[in-house]
Protein backbone atom coordinates (compact mmCIF):
# COMPACT_ATOMS: atom_id res chain seq x y z
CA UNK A 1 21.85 -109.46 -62.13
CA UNK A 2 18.97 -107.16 -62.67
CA UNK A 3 18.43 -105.17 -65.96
CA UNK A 4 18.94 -101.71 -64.05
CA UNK A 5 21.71 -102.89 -62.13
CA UNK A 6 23.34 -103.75 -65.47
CA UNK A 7 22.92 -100.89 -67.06
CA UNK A 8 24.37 -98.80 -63.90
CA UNK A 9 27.44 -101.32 -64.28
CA UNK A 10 27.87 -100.63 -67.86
CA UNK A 11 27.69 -96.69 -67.40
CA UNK A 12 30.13 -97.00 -64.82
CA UNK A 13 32.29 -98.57 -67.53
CA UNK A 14 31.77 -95.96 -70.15
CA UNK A 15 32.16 -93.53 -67.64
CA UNK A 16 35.85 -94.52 -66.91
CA UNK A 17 36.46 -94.96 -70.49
CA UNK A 18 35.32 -91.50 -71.47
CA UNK A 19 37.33 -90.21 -68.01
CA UNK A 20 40.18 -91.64 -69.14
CA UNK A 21 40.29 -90.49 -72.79
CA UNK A 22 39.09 -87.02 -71.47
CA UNK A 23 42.03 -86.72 -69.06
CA UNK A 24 44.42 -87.75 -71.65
CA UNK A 25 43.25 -85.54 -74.38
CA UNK A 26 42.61 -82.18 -71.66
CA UNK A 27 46.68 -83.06 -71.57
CA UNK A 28 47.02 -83.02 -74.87
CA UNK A 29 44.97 -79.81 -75.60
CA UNK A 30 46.76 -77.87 -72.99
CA UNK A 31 49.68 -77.31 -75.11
CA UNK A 32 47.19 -75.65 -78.32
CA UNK A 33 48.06 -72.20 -78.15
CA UNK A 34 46.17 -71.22 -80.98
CA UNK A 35 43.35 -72.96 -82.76
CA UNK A 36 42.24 -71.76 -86.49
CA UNK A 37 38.58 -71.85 -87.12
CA UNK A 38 37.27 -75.83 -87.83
CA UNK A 39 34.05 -75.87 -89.81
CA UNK A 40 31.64 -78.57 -88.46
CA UNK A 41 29.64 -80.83 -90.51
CA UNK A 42 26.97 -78.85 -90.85
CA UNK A 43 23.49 -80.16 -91.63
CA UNK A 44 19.87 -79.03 -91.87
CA UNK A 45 16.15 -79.90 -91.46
CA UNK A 46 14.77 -77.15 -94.24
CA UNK A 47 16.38 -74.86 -97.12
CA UNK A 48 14.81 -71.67 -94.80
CA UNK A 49 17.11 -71.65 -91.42
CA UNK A 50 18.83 -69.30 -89.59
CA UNK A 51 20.57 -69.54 -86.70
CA UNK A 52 20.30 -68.80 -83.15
CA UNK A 53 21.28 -66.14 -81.62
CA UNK A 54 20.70 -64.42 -77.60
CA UNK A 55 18.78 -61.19 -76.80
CA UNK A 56 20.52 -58.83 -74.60
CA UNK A 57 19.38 -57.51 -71.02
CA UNK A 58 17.84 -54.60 -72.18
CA UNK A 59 17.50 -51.99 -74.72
CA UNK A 60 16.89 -54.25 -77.63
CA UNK A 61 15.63 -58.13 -78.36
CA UNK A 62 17.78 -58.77 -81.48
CA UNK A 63 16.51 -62.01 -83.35
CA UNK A 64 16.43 -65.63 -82.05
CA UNK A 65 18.30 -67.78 -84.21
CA UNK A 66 18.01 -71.05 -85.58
CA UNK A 67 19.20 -74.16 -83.74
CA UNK A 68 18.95 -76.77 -86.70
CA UNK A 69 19.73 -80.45 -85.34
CA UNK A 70 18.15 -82.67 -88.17
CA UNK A 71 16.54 -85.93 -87.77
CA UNK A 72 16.99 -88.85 -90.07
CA UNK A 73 16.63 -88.79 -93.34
CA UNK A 74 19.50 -85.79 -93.15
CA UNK A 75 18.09 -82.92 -95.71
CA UNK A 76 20.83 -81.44 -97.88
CA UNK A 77 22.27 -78.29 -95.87
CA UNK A 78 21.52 -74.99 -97.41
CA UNK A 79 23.90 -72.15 -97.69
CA UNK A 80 24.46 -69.58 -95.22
CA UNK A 81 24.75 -65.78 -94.53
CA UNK A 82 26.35 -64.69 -91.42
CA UNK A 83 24.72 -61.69 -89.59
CA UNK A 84 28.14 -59.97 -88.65
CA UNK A 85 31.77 -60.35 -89.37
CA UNK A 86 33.47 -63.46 -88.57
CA UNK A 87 36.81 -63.07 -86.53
CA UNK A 88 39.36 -65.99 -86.48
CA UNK A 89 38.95 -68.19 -83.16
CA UNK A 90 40.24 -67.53 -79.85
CA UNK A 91 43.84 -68.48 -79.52
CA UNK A 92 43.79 -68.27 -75.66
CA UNK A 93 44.82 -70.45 -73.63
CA UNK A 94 42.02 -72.16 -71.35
CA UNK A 95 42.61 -73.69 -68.30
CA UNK A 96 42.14 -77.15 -66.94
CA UNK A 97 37.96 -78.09 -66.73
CA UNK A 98 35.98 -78.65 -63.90
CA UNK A 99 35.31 -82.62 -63.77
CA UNK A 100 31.73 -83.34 -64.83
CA UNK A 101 30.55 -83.97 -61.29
CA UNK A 102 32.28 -80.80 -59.57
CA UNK A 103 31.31 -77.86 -61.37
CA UNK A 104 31.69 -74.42 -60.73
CA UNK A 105 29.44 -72.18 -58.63
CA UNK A 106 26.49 -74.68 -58.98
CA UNK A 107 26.03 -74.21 -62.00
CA UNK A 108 28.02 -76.49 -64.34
CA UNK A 109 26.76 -79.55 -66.02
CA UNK A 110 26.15 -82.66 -63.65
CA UNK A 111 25.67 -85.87 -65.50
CA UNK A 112 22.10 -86.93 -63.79
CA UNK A 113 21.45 -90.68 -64.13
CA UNK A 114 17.80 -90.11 -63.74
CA UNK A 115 17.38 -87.96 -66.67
CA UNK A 116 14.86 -89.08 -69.18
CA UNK A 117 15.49 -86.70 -71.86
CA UNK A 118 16.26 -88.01 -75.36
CA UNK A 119 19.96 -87.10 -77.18
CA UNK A 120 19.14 -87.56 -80.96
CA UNK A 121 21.61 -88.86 -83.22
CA UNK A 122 22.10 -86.23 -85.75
CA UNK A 123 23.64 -82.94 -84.32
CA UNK A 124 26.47 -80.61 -85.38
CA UNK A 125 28.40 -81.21 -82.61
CA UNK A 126 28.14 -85.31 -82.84
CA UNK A 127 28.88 -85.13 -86.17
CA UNK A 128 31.77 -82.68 -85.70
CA UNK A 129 33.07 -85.59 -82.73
CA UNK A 130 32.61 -88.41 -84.79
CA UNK A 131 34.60 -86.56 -87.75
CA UNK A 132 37.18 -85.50 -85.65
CA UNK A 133 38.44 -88.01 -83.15
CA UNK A 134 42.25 -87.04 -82.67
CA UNK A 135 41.30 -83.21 -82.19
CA UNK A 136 42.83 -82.68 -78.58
CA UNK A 137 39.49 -80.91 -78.11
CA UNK A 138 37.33 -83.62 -78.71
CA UNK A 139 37.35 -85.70 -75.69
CA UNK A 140 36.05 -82.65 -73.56
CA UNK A 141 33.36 -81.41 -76.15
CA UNK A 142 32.62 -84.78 -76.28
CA UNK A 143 32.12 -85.43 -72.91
CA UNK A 144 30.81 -82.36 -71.71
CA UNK A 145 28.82 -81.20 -74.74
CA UNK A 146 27.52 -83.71 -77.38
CA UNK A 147 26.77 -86.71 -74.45
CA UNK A 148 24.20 -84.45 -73.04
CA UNK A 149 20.64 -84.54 -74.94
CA UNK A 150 19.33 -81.38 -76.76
CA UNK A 151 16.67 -79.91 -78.62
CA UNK A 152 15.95 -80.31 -82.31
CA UNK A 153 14.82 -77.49 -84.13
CA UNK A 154 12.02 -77.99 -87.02
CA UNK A 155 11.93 -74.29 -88.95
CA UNK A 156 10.82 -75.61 -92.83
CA UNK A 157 7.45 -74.23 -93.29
CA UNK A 158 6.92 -77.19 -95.53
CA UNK A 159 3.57 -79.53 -94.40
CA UNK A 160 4.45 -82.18 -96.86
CA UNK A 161 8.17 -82.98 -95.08
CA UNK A 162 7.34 -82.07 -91.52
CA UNK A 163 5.47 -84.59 -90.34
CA UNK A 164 8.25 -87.59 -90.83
CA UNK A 165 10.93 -85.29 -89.46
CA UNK A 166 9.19 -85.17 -86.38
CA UNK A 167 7.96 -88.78 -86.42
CA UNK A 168 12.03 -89.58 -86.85
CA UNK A 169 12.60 -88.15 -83.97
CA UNK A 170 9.59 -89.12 -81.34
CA UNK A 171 10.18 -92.42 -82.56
CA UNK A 172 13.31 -92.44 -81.85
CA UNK A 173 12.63 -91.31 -78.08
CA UNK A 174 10.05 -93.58 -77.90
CA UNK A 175 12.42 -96.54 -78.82
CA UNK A 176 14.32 -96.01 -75.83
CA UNK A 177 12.07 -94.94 -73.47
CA UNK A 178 13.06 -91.15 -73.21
CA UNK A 179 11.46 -87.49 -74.04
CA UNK A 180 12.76 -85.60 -76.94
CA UNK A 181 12.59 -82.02 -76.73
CA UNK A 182 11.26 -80.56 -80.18
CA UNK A 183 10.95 -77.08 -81.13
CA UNK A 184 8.24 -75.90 -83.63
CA UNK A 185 9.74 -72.53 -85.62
CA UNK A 186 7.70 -71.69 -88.60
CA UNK A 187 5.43 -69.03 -87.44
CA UNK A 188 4.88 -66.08 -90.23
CA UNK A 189 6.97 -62.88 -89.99
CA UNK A 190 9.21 -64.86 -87.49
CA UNK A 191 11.81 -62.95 -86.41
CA UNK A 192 10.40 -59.78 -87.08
CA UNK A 193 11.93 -59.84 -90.09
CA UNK A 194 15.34 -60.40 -88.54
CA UNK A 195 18.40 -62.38 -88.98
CA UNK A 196 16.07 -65.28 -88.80
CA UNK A 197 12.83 -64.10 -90.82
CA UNK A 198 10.58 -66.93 -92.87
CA UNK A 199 8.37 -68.96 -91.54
CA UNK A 200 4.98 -70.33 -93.43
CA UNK A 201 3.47 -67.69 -95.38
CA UNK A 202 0.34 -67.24 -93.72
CA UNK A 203 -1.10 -67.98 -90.64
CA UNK A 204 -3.40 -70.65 -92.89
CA UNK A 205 -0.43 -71.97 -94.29
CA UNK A 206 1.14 -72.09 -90.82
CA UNK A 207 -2.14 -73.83 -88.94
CA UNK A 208 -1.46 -76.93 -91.89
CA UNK A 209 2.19 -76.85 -90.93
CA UNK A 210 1.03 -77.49 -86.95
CA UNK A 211 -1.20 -80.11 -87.77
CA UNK A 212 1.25 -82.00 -90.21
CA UNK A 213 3.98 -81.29 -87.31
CA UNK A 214 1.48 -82.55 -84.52
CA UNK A 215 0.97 -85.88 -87.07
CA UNK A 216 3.99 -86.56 -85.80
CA UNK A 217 4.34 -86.51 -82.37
CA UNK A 218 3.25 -90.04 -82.32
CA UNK A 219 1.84 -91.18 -78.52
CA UNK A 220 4.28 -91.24 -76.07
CA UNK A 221 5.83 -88.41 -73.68
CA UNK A 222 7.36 -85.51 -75.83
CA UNK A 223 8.36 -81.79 -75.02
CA UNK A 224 7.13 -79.33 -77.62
CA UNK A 225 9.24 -75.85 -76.95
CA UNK A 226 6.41 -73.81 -79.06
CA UNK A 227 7.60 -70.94 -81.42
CA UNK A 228 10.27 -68.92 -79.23
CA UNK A 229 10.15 -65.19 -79.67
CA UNK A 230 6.54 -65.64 -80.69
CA UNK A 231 4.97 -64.05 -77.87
CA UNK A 232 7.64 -61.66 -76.05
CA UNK A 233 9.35 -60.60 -79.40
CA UNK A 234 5.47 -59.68 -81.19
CA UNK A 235 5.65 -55.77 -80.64
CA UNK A 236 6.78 -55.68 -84.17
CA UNK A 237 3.45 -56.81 -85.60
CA UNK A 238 -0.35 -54.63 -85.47
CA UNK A 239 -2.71 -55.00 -82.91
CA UNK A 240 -4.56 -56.78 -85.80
CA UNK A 241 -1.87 -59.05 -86.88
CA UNK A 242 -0.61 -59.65 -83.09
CA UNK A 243 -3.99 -61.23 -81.75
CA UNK A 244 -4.21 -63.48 -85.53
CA UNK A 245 -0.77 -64.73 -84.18
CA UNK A 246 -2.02 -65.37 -80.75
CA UNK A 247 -5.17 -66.91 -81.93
CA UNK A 248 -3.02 -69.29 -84.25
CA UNK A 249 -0.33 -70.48 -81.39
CA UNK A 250 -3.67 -70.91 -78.85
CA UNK A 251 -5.10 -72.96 -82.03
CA UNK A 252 -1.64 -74.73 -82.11
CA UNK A 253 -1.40 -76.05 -78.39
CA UNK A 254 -5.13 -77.17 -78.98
CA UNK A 255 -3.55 -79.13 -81.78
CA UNK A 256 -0.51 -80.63 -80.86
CA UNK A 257 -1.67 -81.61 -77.15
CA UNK A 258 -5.00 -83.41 -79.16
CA UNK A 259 -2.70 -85.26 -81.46
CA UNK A 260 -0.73 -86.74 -78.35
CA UNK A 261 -2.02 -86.42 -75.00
CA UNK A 262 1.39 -86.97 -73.57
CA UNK A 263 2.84 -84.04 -75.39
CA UNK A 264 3.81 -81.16 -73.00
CA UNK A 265 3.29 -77.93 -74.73
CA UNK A 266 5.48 -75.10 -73.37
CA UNK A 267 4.84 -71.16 -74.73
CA UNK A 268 7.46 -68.35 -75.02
CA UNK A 269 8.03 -66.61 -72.13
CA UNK A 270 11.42 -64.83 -73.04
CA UNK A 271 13.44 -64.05 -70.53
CA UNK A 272 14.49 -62.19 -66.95
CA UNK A 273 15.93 -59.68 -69.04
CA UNK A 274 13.18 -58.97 -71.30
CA UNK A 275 9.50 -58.26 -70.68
CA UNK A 276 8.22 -57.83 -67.39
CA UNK A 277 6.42 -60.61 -66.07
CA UNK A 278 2.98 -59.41 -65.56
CA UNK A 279 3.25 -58.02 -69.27
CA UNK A 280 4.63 -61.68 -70.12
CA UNK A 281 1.45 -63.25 -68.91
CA UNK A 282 -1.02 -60.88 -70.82
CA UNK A 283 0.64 -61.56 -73.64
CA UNK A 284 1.01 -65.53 -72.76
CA UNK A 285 -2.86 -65.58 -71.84
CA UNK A 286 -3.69 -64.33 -75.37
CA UNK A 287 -1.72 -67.01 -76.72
CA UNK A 288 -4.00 -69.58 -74.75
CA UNK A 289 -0.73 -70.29 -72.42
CA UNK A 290 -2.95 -70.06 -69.51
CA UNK A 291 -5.29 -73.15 -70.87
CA UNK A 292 -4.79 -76.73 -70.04
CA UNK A 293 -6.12 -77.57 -73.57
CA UNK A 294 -3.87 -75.51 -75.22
CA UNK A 295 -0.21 -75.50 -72.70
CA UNK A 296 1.42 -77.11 -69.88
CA UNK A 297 3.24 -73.64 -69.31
CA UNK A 298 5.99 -71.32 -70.54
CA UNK A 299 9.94 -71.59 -71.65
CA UNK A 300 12.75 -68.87 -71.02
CA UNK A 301 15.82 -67.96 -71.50
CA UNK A 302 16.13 -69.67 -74.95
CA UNK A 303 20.02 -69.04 -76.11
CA UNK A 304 20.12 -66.78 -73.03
CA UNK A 305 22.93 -66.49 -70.65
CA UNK A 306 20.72 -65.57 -67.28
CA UNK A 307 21.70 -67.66 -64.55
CA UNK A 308 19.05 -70.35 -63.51
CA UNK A 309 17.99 -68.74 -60.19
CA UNK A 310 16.50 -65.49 -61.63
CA UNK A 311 15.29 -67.28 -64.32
CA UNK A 312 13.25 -69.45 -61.82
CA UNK A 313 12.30 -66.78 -60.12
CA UNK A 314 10.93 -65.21 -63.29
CA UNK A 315 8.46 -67.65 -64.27
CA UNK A 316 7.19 -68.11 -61.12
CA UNK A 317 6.02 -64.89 -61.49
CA UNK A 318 5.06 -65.52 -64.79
CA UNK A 319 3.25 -68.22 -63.79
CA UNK A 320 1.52 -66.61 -60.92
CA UNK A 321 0.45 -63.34 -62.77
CA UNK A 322 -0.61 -66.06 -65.71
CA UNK A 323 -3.40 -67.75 -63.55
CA UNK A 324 -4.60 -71.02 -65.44
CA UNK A 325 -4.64 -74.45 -63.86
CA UNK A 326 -2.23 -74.71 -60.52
CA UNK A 327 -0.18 -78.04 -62.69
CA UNK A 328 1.45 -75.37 -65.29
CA UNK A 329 4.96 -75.08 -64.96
CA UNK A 330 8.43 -73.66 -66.85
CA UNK A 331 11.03 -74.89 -68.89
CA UNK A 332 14.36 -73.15 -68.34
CA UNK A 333 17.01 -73.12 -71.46
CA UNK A 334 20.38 -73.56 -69.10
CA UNK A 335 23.03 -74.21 -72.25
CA UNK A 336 24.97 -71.58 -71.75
CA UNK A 337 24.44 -69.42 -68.34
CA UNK A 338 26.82 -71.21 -66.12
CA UNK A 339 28.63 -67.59 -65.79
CA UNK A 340 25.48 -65.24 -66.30
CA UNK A 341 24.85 -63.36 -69.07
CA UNK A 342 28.09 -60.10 -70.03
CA UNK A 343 27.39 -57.53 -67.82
CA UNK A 344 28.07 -55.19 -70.93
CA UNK A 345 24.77 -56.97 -72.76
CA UNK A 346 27.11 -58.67 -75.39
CA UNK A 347 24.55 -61.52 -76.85
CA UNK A 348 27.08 -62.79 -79.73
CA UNK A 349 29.28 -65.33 -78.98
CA UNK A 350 30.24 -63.51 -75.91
CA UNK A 351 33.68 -64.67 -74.07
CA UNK A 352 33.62 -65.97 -70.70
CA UNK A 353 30.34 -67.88 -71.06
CA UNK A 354 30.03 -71.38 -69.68
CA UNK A 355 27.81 -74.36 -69.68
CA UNK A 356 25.10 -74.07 -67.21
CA UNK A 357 22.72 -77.10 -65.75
CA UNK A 358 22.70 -80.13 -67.49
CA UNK A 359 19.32 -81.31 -68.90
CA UNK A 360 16.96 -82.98 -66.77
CA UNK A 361 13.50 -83.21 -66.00
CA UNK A 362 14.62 -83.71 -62.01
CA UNK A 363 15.22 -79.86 -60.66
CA UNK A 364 14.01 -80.02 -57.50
CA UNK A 365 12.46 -76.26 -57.95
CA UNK A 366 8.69 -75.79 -57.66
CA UNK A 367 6.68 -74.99 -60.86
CA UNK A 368 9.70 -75.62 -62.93
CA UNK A 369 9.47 -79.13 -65.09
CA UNK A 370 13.05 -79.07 -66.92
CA UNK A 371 16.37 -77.75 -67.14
CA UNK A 372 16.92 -77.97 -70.98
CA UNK A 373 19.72 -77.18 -73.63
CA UNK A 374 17.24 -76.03 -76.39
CA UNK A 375 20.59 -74.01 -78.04
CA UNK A 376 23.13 -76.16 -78.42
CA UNK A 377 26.72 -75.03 -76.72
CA UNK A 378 28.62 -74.29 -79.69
CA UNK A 379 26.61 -73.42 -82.15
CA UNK A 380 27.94 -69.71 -83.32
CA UNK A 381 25.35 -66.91 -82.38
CA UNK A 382 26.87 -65.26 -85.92
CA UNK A 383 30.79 -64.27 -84.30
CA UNK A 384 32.47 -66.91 -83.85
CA UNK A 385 31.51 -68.45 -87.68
CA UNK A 386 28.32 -68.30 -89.57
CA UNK A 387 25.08 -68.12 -87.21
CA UNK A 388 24.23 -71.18 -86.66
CA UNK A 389 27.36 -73.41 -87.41
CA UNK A 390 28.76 -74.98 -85.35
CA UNK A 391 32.47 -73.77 -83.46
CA UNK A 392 34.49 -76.28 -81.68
CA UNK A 393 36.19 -73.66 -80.72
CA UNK A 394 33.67 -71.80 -78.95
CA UNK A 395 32.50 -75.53 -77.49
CA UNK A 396 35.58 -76.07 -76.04
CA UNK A 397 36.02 -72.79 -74.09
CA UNK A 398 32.17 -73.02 -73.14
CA UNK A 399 33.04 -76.92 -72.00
CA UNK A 400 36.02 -75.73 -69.59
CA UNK A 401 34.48 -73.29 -67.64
């Protein structure tokens, strides 16, 4: 028997395993009326985190954030603020979930065989699994959640740590033949001073944190999500201080794609919702987006809710208006826009949300390279527990729509 043809065999067998623990505890959780608020195991990657949180479709851009999902060694987790009052969990009831490979309206999570993308072992929402297996929710977070690979966040401004966090990570992609998606989030005055503000303390200070962070990358394929809210969320800062940041993220792509030649370097190009596109890409080509030394092309919708097709639309455009080699492409974040973003502009924790595409690097779309879940579904935006823990709560509802 061939290698592949063994490993298809054996995922066929963990497939029915996990079908038939996930039908017997959807059973199970159908009779929960009401669910009190379960604090994950929460972990970190620096003592200077956030947590993540949406923009809305217009009138505002509140703050990006955090996603933590540490690498090994595990840091000690630091405490926590949330930005707005936390309400007790839903106590509706849901109803039954799509199966994996029938979602809804296109735009549920299909396990892809083909996917290359690398899950790392230490997340809130594995941990949370592992800690609780008799929760009746667990089998469907589980299977619908924490079996699909995500993004881990680096945010400690730190030079002297960085570099073996990463290296953890690409490593352990490396090891099994896969890409890790890893997201560099240290840039000075990020968050505009938001929810999430920190970040190195000066743009010097920041350009040693890039090149310890690009030590790490090691040689093989890697995704580096670049600074979100960097570019489309820089209105806050002076002319002055706004093309110093652009010169240092232009200065950062040079960096990390030098380090590792296979590193794909993607730059913020926030959302549908946000900037229009043409602005996107002046901003992007300051930023040294449209260079092949410095990018491979832009991300959106980072812990959006826009739906995948506008979203693809969008950077197209982006793209287009951005000029630069024809090979640039997009990154779409599709954790959470199964359902579109509220048509009220709600960004926190909103109900009625559901998992969108499952990562892949196989989308069959022009220009774009990868569906990704670069904010982990469940992870609170702030509402439904502190920014940036994680809810099983919130998990579970997003995992059954």
């Amino acid at each position: 028997m061939s290698g592949l043809r063994a490993q298809r065999l054996a995922a066929r067998r963990a497939e029915r395993r996990r079908a038939a623990r996930r039908h017997a505890m959807v059973a199970a959780a159908s009779v929960v009326a009401a669910v009190g608020t379960v604090t994950g195991m929460v972990t970190a990657l620096d003592g200077d985190r956030g947590s993540d949180e949406a923009r809305p479709q217009a009138t505002r851009s509140p703050t990006l954030r955090l996603h933590p999902v540490p690498p090994t060694p595990v840091l000690p987790s630091p405490s926590r603020t949330s930005a707005s009052p936390t309400p007790t969990e839903s106590s509706q009831e849901p109803s039954a979930p799509p199966t994996p490979d029938e979602p809804e309206d296109g735009e549920g999570p299909v396990d892809d065989p083909a996917t290359r993308l690398y899950r790392h072992s230490g997340s809130q929402v594995l941990d949370w699994v592992r800690a609780n297996p008799d929760d009746p929710r667990s089998a469907v977070i589980e299977s619908r959640i924490a079996d699909h690979p995500a993004a881990v966040w680096f945010t400690d401004p730190t030079p002297a740590t960085v570099t073996a966090q990463v290296r953890a990570v690409a490593s352990g992609g490396a090891e099994q033949g896969r890409v890790p998606v890893v997201v560099a989030y240290a840039i000075p005055d990020r968050d505009c001073g938001g929810a999430s503000q920190g970040g190195a303390a000066s743009l010097d200070a920041y350009d040693d944190w890039i090149d310890a962070f690009a030590a790490g990358l090691g040689s093989d394929e890697v995704i580096v999500i670049l600074e979100p809210d960097a570019i489309a969320q820089s209105d806050c800062l002076s002319a002055g201080a706004r093309a110093d940041r652009f010169a240092s993220l232009a200065r950062a792509g040079r960096v990390l794609k030098s380090a590792n030649p296979e590193a794909r370097v993607y730059h913020d190009a926030g959302h549908s919702g946000w900037n229009t596109a043409d602005k996107q890409a002046a901003l992007l080509r300051e930023a040294g987006a449209a260079s092949a030394a410095s990018s491979d092309g832009v991300f959106s919708n980072v812990s959006n809710f826009n739906r995948t097709d506008a979203e693809v639309a969008y950077v197209r455009r982006v793209l287009d208006d951005l000029g630069g080699p024809a090979d640039l492409g997009a990154v779409i974040d599709t954790s959470r826009n199964g359902n579109g973003a509220p048509v009220d502009g709600e960004w926190c924790d909103p109900v009625g949300r559901a998992l969108g595409r499952a990562p892949t690097l196989n989308t069959g779309e022009d220009r774009v390279d990868a569906y990704l879940w670069v904010k982990l579904p469940g992870e609170s935006d702030g509402c439904r527990g502190d920014a940036g823990a994680f809810s099983p709560q919130y998990a579970y509802e997003l995992a059954l729509r």
